[in-house]
Structure formats: C-alpha cells, structure tokens
C-alpha atoms as a PDB file:
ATOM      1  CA  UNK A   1     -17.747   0.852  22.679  1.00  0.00           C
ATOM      2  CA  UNK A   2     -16.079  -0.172  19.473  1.00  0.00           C
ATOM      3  CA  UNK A   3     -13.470   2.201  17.785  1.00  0.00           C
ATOM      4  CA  UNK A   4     -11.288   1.755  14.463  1.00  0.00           C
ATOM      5  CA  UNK A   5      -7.464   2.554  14.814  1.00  0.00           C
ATOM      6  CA  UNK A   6      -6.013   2.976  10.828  1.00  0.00           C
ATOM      7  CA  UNK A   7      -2.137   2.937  10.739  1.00  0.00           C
ATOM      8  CA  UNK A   8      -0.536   4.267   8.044  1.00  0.00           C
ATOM      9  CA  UNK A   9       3.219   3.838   6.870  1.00  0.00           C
ATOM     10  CA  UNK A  10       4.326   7.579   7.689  1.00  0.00           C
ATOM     11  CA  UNK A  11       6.397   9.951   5.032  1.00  0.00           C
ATOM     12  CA  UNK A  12       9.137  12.267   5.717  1.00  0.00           C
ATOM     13  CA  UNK A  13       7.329  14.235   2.753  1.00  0.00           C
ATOM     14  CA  UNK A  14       4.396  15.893   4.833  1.00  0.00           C
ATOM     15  CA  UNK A  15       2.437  15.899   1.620  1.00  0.00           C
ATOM     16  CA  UNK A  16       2.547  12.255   1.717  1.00  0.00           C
ATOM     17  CA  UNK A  17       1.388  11.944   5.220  1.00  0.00           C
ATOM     18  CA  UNK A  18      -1.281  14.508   4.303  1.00  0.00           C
ATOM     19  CA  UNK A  19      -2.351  12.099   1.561  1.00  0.00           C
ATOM     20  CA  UNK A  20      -2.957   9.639   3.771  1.00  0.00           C
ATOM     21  CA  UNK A  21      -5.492  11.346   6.135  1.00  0.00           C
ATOM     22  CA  UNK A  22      -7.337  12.523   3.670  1.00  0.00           C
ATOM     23  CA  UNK A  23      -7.611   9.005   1.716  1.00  0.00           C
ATOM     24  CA  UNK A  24      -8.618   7.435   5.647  1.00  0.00           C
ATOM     25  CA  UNK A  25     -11.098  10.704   6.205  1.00  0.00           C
ATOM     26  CA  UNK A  26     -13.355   9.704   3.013  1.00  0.00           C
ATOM     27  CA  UNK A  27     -12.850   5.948   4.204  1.00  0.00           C
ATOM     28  CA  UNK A  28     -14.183   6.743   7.777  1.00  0.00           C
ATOM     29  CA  UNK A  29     -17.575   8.195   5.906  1.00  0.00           C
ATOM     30  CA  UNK A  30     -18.314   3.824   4.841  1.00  0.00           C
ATOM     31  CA  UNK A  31     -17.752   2.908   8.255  1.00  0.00           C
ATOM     32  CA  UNK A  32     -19.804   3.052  10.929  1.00  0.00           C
ATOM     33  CA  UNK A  33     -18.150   3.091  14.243  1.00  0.00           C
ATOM     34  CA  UNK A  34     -18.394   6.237  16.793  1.00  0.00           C
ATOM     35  CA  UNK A  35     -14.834   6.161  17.087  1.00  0.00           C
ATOM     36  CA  UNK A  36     -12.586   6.293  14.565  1.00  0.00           C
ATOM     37  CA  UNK A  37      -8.530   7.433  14.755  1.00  0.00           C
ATOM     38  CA  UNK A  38      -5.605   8.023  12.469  1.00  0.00           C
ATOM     39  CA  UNK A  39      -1.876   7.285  13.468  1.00  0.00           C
ATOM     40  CA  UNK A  40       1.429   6.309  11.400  1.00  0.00           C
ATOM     41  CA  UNK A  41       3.619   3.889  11.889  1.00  0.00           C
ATOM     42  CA  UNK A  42       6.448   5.647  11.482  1.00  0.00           C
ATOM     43  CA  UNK A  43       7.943   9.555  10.500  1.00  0.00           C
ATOM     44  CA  UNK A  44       4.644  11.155  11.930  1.00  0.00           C
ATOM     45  CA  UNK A  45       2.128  11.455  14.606  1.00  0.00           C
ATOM     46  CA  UNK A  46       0.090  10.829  15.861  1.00  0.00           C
ATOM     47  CA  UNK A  47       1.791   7.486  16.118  1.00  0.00           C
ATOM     48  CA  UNK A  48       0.456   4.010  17.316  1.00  0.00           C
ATOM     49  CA  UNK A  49      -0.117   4.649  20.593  1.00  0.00           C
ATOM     50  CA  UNK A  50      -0.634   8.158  20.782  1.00  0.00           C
ATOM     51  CA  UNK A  51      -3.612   6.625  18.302  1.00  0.00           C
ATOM     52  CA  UNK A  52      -4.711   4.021  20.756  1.00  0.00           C
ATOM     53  CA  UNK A  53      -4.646   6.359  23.934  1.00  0.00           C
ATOM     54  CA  UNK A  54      -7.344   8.650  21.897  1.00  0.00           C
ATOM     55  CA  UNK A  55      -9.622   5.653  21.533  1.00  0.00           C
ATOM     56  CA  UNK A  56      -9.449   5.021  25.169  1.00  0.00           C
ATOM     57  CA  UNK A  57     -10.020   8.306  26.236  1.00  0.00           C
ATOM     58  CA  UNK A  58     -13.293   8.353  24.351  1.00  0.00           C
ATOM     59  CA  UNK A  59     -14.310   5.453  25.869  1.00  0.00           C
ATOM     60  CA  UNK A  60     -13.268   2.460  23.373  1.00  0.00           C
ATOM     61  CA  UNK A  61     -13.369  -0.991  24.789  1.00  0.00           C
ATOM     62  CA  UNK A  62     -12.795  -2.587  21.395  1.00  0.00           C
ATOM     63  CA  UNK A  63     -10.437  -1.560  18.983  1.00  0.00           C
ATOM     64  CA  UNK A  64     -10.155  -2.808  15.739  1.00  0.00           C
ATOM     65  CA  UNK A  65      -6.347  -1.756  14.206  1.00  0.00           C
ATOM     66  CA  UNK A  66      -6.029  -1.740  10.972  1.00  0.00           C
ATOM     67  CA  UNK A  67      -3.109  -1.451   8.864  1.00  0.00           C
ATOM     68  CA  UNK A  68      -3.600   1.048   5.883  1.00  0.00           C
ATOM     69  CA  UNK A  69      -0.550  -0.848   3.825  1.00  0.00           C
ATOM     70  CA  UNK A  70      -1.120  -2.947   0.482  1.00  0.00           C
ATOM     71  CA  UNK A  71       0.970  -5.813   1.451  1.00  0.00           C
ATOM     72  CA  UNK A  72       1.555  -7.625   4.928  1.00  0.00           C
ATOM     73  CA  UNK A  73       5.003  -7.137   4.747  1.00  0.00           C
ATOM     74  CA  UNK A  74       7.417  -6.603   8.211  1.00  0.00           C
ATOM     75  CA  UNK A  75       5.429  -4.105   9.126  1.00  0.00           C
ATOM     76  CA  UNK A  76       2.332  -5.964   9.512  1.00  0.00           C
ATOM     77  CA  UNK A  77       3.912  -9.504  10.681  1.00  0.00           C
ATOM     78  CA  UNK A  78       5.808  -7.785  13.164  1.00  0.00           C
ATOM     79  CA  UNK A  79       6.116  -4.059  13.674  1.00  0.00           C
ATOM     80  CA  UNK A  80       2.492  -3.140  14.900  1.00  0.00           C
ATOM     81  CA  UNK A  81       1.898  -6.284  16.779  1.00  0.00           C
ATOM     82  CA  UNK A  82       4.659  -5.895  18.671  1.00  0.00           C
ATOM     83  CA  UNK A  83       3.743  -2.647  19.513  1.00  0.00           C
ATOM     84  CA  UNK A  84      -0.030  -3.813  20.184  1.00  0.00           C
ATOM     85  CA  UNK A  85       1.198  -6.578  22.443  1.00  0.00           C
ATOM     86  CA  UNK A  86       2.432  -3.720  24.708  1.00  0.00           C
ATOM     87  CA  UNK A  87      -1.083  -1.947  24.106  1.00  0.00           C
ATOM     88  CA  UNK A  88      -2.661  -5.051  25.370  1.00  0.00           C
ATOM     89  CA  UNK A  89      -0.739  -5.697  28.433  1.00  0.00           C
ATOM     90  CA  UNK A  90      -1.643  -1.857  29.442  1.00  0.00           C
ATOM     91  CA  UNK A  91      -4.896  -1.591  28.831  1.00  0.00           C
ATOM     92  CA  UNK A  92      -6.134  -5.859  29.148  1.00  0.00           C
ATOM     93  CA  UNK A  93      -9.334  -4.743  29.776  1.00  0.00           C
ATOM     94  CA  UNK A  94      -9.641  -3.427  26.099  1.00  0.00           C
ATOM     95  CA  UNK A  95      -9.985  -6.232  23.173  1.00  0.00           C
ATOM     96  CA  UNK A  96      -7.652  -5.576  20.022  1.00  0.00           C
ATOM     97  CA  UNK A  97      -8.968  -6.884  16.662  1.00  0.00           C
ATOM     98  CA  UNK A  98      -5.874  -6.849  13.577  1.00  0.00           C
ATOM     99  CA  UNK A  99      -7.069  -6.224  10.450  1.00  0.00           C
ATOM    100  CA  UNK A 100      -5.695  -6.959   7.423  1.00  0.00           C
ATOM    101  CA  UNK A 101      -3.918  -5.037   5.112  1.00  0.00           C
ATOM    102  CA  UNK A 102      -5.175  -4.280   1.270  1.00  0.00           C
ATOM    103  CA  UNK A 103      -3.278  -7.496  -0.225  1.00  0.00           C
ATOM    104  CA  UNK A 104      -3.817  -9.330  -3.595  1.00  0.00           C
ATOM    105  CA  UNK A 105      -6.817  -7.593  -4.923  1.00  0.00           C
ATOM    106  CA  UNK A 106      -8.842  -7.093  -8.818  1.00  0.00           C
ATOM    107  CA  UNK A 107      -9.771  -4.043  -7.811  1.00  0.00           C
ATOM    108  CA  UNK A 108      -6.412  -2.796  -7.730  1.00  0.00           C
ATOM    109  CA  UNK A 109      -5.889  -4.564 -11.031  1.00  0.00           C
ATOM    110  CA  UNK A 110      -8.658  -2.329 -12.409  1.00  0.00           C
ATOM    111  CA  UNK A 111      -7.118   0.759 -10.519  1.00  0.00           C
ATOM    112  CA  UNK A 112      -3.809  -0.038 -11.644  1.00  0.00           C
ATOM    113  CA  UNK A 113      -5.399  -0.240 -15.990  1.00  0.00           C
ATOM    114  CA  UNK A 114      -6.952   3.115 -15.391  1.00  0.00           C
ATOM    115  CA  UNK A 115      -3.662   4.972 -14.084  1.00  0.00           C
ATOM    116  CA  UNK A 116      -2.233   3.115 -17.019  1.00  0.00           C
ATOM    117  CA  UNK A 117      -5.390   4.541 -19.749  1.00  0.00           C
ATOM    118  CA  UNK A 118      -4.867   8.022 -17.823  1.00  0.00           C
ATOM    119  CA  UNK A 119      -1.488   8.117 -19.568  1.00  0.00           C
ATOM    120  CA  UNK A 120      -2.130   6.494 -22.469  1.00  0.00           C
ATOM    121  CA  UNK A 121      -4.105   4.627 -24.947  1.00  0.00           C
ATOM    122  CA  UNK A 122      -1.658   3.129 -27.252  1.00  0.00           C
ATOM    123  CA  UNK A 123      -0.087  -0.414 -26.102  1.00  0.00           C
ATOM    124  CA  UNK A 124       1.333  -2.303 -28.366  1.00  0.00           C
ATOM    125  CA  UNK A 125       3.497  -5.230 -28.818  1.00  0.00           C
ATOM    126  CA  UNK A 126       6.970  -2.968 -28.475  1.00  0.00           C
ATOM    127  CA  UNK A 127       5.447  -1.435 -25.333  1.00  0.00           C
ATOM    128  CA  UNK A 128       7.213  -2.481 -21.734  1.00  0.00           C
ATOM    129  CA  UNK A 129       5.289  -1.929 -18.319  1.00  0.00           C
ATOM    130  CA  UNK A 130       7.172  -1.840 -15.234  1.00  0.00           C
ATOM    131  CA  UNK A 131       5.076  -2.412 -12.261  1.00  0.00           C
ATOM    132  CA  UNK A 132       7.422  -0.944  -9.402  1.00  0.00           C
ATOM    133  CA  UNK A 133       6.933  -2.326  -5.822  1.00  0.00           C
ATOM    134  CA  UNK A 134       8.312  -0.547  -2.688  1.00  0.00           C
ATOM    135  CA  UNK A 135      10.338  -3.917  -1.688  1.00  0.00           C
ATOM    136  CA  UNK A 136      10.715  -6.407   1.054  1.00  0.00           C
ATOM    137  CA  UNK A 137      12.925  -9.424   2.311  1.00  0.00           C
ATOM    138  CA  UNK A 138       9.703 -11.399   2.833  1.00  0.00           C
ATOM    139  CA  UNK A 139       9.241 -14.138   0.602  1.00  0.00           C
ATOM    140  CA  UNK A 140       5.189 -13.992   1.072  1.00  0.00           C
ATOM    141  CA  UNK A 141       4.959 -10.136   0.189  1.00  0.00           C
ATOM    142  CA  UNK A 142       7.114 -10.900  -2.952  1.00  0.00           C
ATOM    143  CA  UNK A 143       4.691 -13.912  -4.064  1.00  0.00           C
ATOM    144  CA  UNK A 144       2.149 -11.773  -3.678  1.00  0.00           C
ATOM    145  CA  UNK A 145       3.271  -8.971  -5.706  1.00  0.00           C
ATOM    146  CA  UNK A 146       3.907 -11.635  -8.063  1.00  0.00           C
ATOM    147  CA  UNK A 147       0.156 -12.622  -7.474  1.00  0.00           C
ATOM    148  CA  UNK A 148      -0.562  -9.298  -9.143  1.00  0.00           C
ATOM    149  CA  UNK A 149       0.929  -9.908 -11.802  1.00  0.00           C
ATOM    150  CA  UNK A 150      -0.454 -12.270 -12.591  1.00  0.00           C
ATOM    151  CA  UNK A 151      -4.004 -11.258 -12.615  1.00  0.00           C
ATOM    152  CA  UNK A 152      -2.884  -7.852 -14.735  1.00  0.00           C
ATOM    153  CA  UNK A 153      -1.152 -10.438 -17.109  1.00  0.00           C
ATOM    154  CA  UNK A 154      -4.483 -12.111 -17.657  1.00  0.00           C
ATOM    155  CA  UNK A 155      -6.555  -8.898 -17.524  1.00  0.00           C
ATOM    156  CA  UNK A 156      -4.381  -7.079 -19.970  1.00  0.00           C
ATOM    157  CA  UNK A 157      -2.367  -9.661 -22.293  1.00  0.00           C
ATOM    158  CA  UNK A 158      -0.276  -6.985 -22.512  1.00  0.00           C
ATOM    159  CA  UNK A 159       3.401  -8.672 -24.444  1.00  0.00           C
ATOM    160  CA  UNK A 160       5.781  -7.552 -21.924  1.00  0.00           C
ATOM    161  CA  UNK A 161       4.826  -6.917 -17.994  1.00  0.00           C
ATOM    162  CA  UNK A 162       7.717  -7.118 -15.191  1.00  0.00           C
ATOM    163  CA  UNK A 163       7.714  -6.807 -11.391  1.00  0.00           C
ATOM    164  CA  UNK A 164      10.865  -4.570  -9.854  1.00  0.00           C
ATOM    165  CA  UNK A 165      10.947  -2.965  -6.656  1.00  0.00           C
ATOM    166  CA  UNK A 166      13.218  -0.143  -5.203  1.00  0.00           C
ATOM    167  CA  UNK A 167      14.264  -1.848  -2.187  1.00  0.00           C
ATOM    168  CA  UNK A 168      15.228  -4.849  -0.307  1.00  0.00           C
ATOM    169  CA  UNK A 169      14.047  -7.413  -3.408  1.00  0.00           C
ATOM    170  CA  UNK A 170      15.576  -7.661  -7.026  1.00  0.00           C
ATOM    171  CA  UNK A 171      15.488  -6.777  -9.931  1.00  0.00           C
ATOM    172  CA  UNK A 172      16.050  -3.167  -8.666  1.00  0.00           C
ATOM    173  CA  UNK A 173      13.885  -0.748 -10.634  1.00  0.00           C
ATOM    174  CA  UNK A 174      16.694   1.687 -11.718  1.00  0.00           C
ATOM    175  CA  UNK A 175      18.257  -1.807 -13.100  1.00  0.00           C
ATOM    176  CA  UNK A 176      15.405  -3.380 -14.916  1.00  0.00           C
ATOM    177  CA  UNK A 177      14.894  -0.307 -16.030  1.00  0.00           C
ATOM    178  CA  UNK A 178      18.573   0.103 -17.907  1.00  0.00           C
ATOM    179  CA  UNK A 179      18.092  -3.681 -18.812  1.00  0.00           C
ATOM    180  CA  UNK A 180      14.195  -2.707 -20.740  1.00  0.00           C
ATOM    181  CA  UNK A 181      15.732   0.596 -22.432  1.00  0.00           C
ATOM    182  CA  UNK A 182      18.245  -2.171 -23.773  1.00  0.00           C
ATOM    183  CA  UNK A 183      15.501  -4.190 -25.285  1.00  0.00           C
ATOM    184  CA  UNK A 184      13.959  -4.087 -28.833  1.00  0.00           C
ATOM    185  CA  UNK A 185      10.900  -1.587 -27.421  1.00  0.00           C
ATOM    186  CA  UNK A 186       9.732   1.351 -28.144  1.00  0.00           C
ATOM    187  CA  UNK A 187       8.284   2.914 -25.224  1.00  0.00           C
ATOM    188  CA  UNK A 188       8.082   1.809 -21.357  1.00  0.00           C
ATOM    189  CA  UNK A 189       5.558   2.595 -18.843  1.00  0.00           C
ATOM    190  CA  UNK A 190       6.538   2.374 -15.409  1.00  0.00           C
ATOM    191  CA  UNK A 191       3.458   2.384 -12.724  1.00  0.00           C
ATOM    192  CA  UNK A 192       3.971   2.850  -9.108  1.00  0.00           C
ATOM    193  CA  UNK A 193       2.563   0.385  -6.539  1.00  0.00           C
ATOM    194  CA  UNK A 194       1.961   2.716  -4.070  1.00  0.00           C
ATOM    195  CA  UNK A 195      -0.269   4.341  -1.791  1.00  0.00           C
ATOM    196  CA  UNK A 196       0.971   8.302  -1.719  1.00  0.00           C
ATOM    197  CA  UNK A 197       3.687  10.609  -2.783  1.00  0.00           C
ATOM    198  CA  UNK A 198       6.886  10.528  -1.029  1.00  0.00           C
ATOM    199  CA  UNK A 199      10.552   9.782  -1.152  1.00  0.00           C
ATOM    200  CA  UNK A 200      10.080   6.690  -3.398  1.00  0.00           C
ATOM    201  CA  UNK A 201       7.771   8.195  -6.223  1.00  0.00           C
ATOM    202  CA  UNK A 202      10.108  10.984  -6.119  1.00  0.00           C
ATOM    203  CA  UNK A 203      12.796   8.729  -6.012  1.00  0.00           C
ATOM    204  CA  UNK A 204      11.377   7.161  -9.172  1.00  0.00           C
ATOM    205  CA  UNK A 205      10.695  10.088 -11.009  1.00  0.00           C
ATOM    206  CA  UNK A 206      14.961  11.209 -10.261  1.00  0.00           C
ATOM    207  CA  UNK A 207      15.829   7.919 -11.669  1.00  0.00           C
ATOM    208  CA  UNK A 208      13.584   8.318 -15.407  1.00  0.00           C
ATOM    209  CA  UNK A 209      15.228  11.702 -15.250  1.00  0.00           C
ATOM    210  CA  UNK A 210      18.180  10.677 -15.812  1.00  0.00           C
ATOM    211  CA  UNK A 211      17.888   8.263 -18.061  1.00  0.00           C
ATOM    212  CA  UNK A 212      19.535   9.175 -21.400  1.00  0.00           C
ATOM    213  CA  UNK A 213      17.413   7.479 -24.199  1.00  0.00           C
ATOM    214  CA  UNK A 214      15.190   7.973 -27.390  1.00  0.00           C
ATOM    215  CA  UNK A 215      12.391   5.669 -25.940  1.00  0.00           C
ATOM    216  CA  UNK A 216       9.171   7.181 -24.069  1.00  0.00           C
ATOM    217  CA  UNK A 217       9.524   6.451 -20.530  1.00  0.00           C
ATOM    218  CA  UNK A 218       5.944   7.152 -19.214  1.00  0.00           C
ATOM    219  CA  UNK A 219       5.273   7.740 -15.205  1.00  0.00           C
ATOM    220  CA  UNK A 220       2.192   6.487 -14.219  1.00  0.00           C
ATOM    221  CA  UNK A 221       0.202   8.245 -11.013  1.00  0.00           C
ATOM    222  CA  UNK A 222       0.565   6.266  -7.462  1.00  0.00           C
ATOM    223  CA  UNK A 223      -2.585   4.497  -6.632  1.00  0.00           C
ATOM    224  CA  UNK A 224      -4.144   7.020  -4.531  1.00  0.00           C
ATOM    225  CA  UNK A 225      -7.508   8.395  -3.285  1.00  0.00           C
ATOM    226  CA  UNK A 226      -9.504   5.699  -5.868  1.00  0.00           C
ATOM    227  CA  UNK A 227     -12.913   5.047  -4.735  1.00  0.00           C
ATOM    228  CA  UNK A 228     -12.166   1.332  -5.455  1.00  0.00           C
ATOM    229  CA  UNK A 229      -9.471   1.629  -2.479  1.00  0.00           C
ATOM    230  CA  UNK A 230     -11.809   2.824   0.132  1.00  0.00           C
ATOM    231  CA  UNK A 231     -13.807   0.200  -0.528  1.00  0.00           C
ATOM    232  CA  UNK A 232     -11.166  -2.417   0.223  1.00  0.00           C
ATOM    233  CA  UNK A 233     -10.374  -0.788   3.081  1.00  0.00           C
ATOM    234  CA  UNK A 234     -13.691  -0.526   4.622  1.00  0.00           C
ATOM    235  CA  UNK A 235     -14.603  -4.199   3.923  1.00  0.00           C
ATOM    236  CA  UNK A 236     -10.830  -4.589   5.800  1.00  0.00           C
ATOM    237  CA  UNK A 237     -12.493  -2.658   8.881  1.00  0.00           C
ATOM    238  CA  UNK A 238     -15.637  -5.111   8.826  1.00  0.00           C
ATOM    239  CA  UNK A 239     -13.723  -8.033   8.650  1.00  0.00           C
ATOM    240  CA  UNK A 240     -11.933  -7.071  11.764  1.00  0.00           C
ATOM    241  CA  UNK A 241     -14.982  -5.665  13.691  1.00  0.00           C
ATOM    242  CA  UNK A 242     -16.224  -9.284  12.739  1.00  0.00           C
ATOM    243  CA  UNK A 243     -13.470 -11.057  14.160  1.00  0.00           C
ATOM    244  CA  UNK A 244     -12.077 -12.048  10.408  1.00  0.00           C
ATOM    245  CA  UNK A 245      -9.015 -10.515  10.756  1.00  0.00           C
ATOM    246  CA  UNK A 246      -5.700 -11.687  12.055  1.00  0.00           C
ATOM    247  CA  UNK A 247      -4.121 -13.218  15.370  1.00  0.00           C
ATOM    248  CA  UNK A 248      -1.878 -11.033  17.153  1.00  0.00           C
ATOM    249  CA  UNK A 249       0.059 -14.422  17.979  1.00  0.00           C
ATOM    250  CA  UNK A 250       0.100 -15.268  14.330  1.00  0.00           C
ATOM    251  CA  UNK A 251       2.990 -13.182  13.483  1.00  0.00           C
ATOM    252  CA  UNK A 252       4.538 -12.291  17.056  1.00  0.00           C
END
C-alpha cells in the first residue's frame, strides 16, 4: 500500500509549525494516496520517524517522503536521507521514494508579484526590492536562489532587485539593507522567501524596526498557504510516487 510522508522544517514558534499542517492538510485533498502523514524535521513532532512508524502501522509498503522545503539545501542532500537510510535498514521490506523539494519555480515568481501587489501598486524607478532568503553554505541552493532572480528580473523589469539572506550566505539582509537605505531610493520593499512565520520573519520584521530612516521600508507577507504552492507540491508527490524523484545515494 502506498503512503506519502511530508517533512517539514519545524519552528520553535508553534504558530509556524501550525502553518505548516494546515498548508500540507489542503495539499493532502490533490493527492490521492490512502495514507498520508505529517512530521518535521526538526523543533516538533511528530518527527521523521515517529512519521514513518505511522505509515507502517497502517500498513504502508511504499512510502514516498517528501520534503516540504523550497530549496534542496543540507537538509535535503543530507539530513533526511541520512535519517531514511536508517528507516530503510529497519524496515527493508518497505520501498522509500525521495521527493523533491519546491525548487526554482514561475509559479513562485507569480506568488512572489502578488505578495508584492498586496502591498503595493506603485514601483518605480527609485523603488528597491529585497528578496530575503533563509541562507545556506551550499553553492547549488545559492545558484538557485539566484535562478529566481532571475526569472522575477525578467517578469518584472523592475530597476533595482537584490538577493540577501539572513544566514550562512552574504550579503546579510540587515547589511544590504543599511547599504539600500544608503542609496539614491525612495522606498524599499523587502519580501520574504519563506514558507511560514517564525523566528526569521520575526527576525526580519525586529531588524526594519529599527531602522532609523525617512524611506518606506515595506514588509511583504511570507509565501504561505497560496493555491499555486499546493500545486507544486502535489505534482512533487506524483513525481515521487512515479519514481521521478531523487536517489537516496545521490546525496548520502
């Protein structure tokens, strides 16, 4: 019997991890497997394998895991197939599919223009945007953030758009964002690329709180429960049920 395992990144901030059911919930109603299970990867349970262990016990002989994360970062190159390796070993008689996560996307383009119109509709040429990425010391998840800029540089042609991220990568947000305020604009918006509330919007929204200047600094929403989302990730699920996903080996 085929199941779906979703893994999501985990929050200290419970509405965060809250978020995150409720966002895989409405997913699980485009996908059509009997069983379907929620963990986190980290800060919450149920957690991988408390996850897994539900599938069995309803009978799941094929599990496809899927990582509920917009860019294969550490996380999905190493962190949950390690832990699925030991999965494997314990239960070999069960096969384990790994799908893959959201990635570089149009869709989230679109989604990120209408957090962007939801704010406001007047861009001009002395207008800075600020996409702000969690972070990582992989080189691939960094191209592909830049990847994303790139396609809302050529679906917007907005004058000034720059990538920052709040950890592990430069430019740091908080720093690119003293740098812009420095610059001849007139207002900035900053957009989150992120799944759910947590400790980094609301470390974000600390950081434009202090920030002594004349200029609008706009806040954008997170990404969140858009329909266009739940789409991606049920195609995700698919792919994996079909085999399309990735290799365990391929990042272990």
């Amino acid at each position: 019997m085929k199941a779906v395992l979703y893994v999501c990144h985990g929050s200290r901030v419970q509405e965060g991890c809250q978020q995150a059911i409720e966002f895989v919930q409405k997913t699980q109603q485009l996908v059509s497997v009997p069983i379907q299970e929620i963990s986190f990867l980290e800060l919450a349970h149920p957690t991988i394998e408390e996850g897994f262990t539900r599938c069995i016990e309803q009978g799941a002989t094929e599990i496809a895991v899927i990582p509920v994360l917009l860019l294969a970062a550490g996380h999905v190159k190493k962190d949950i197939p390690e832990e699925l390796e030991v999965l494997q070993a314990r239960y070999p008689h069960v096969k384990i599919s790994f799908g893959k996560p959201f990635g570089v996307h149009e869709r989230i383009v679109d989604i990120l223009l209408e957090r962007i119109q939801e704010k406001t509709t007047v861009i001009d040429e002395n207008t800075a945007i600020l996409l702000v990425g969690r972070g990582s010391s992989d080189a691939d998840t960094i191209r592909n953030f830049e990847e994303i800029i790139h396609l809302f540089h050529n679906k917007t042609n907005f004058s000034y758009v720059a990538p920052c991220f709040l950890a592990a990568a430069k430019p740091r947000f908080e720093d690119l964002l003293e740098e812009t305020l420095a610059r001849d604009v007139d207002s900035i918006i900053v957009i989150p690329y992120l799944l759910f509330t947590g400790l980094l919007i609301k470390g974000i929204e600390k950081t434009i709180d202090m920030v002594q200047s004349d200029k609008d600094i706009t806040l954008c929403d997170y990404l969140g429960f858009h329909p266009y989302l739940r789409e991606i990730l049920a195609d995700r699920v698919n792919e994996a049920l079909q085999e399309e996903g990735m290799v365990l080996a391929q990042y272990a």
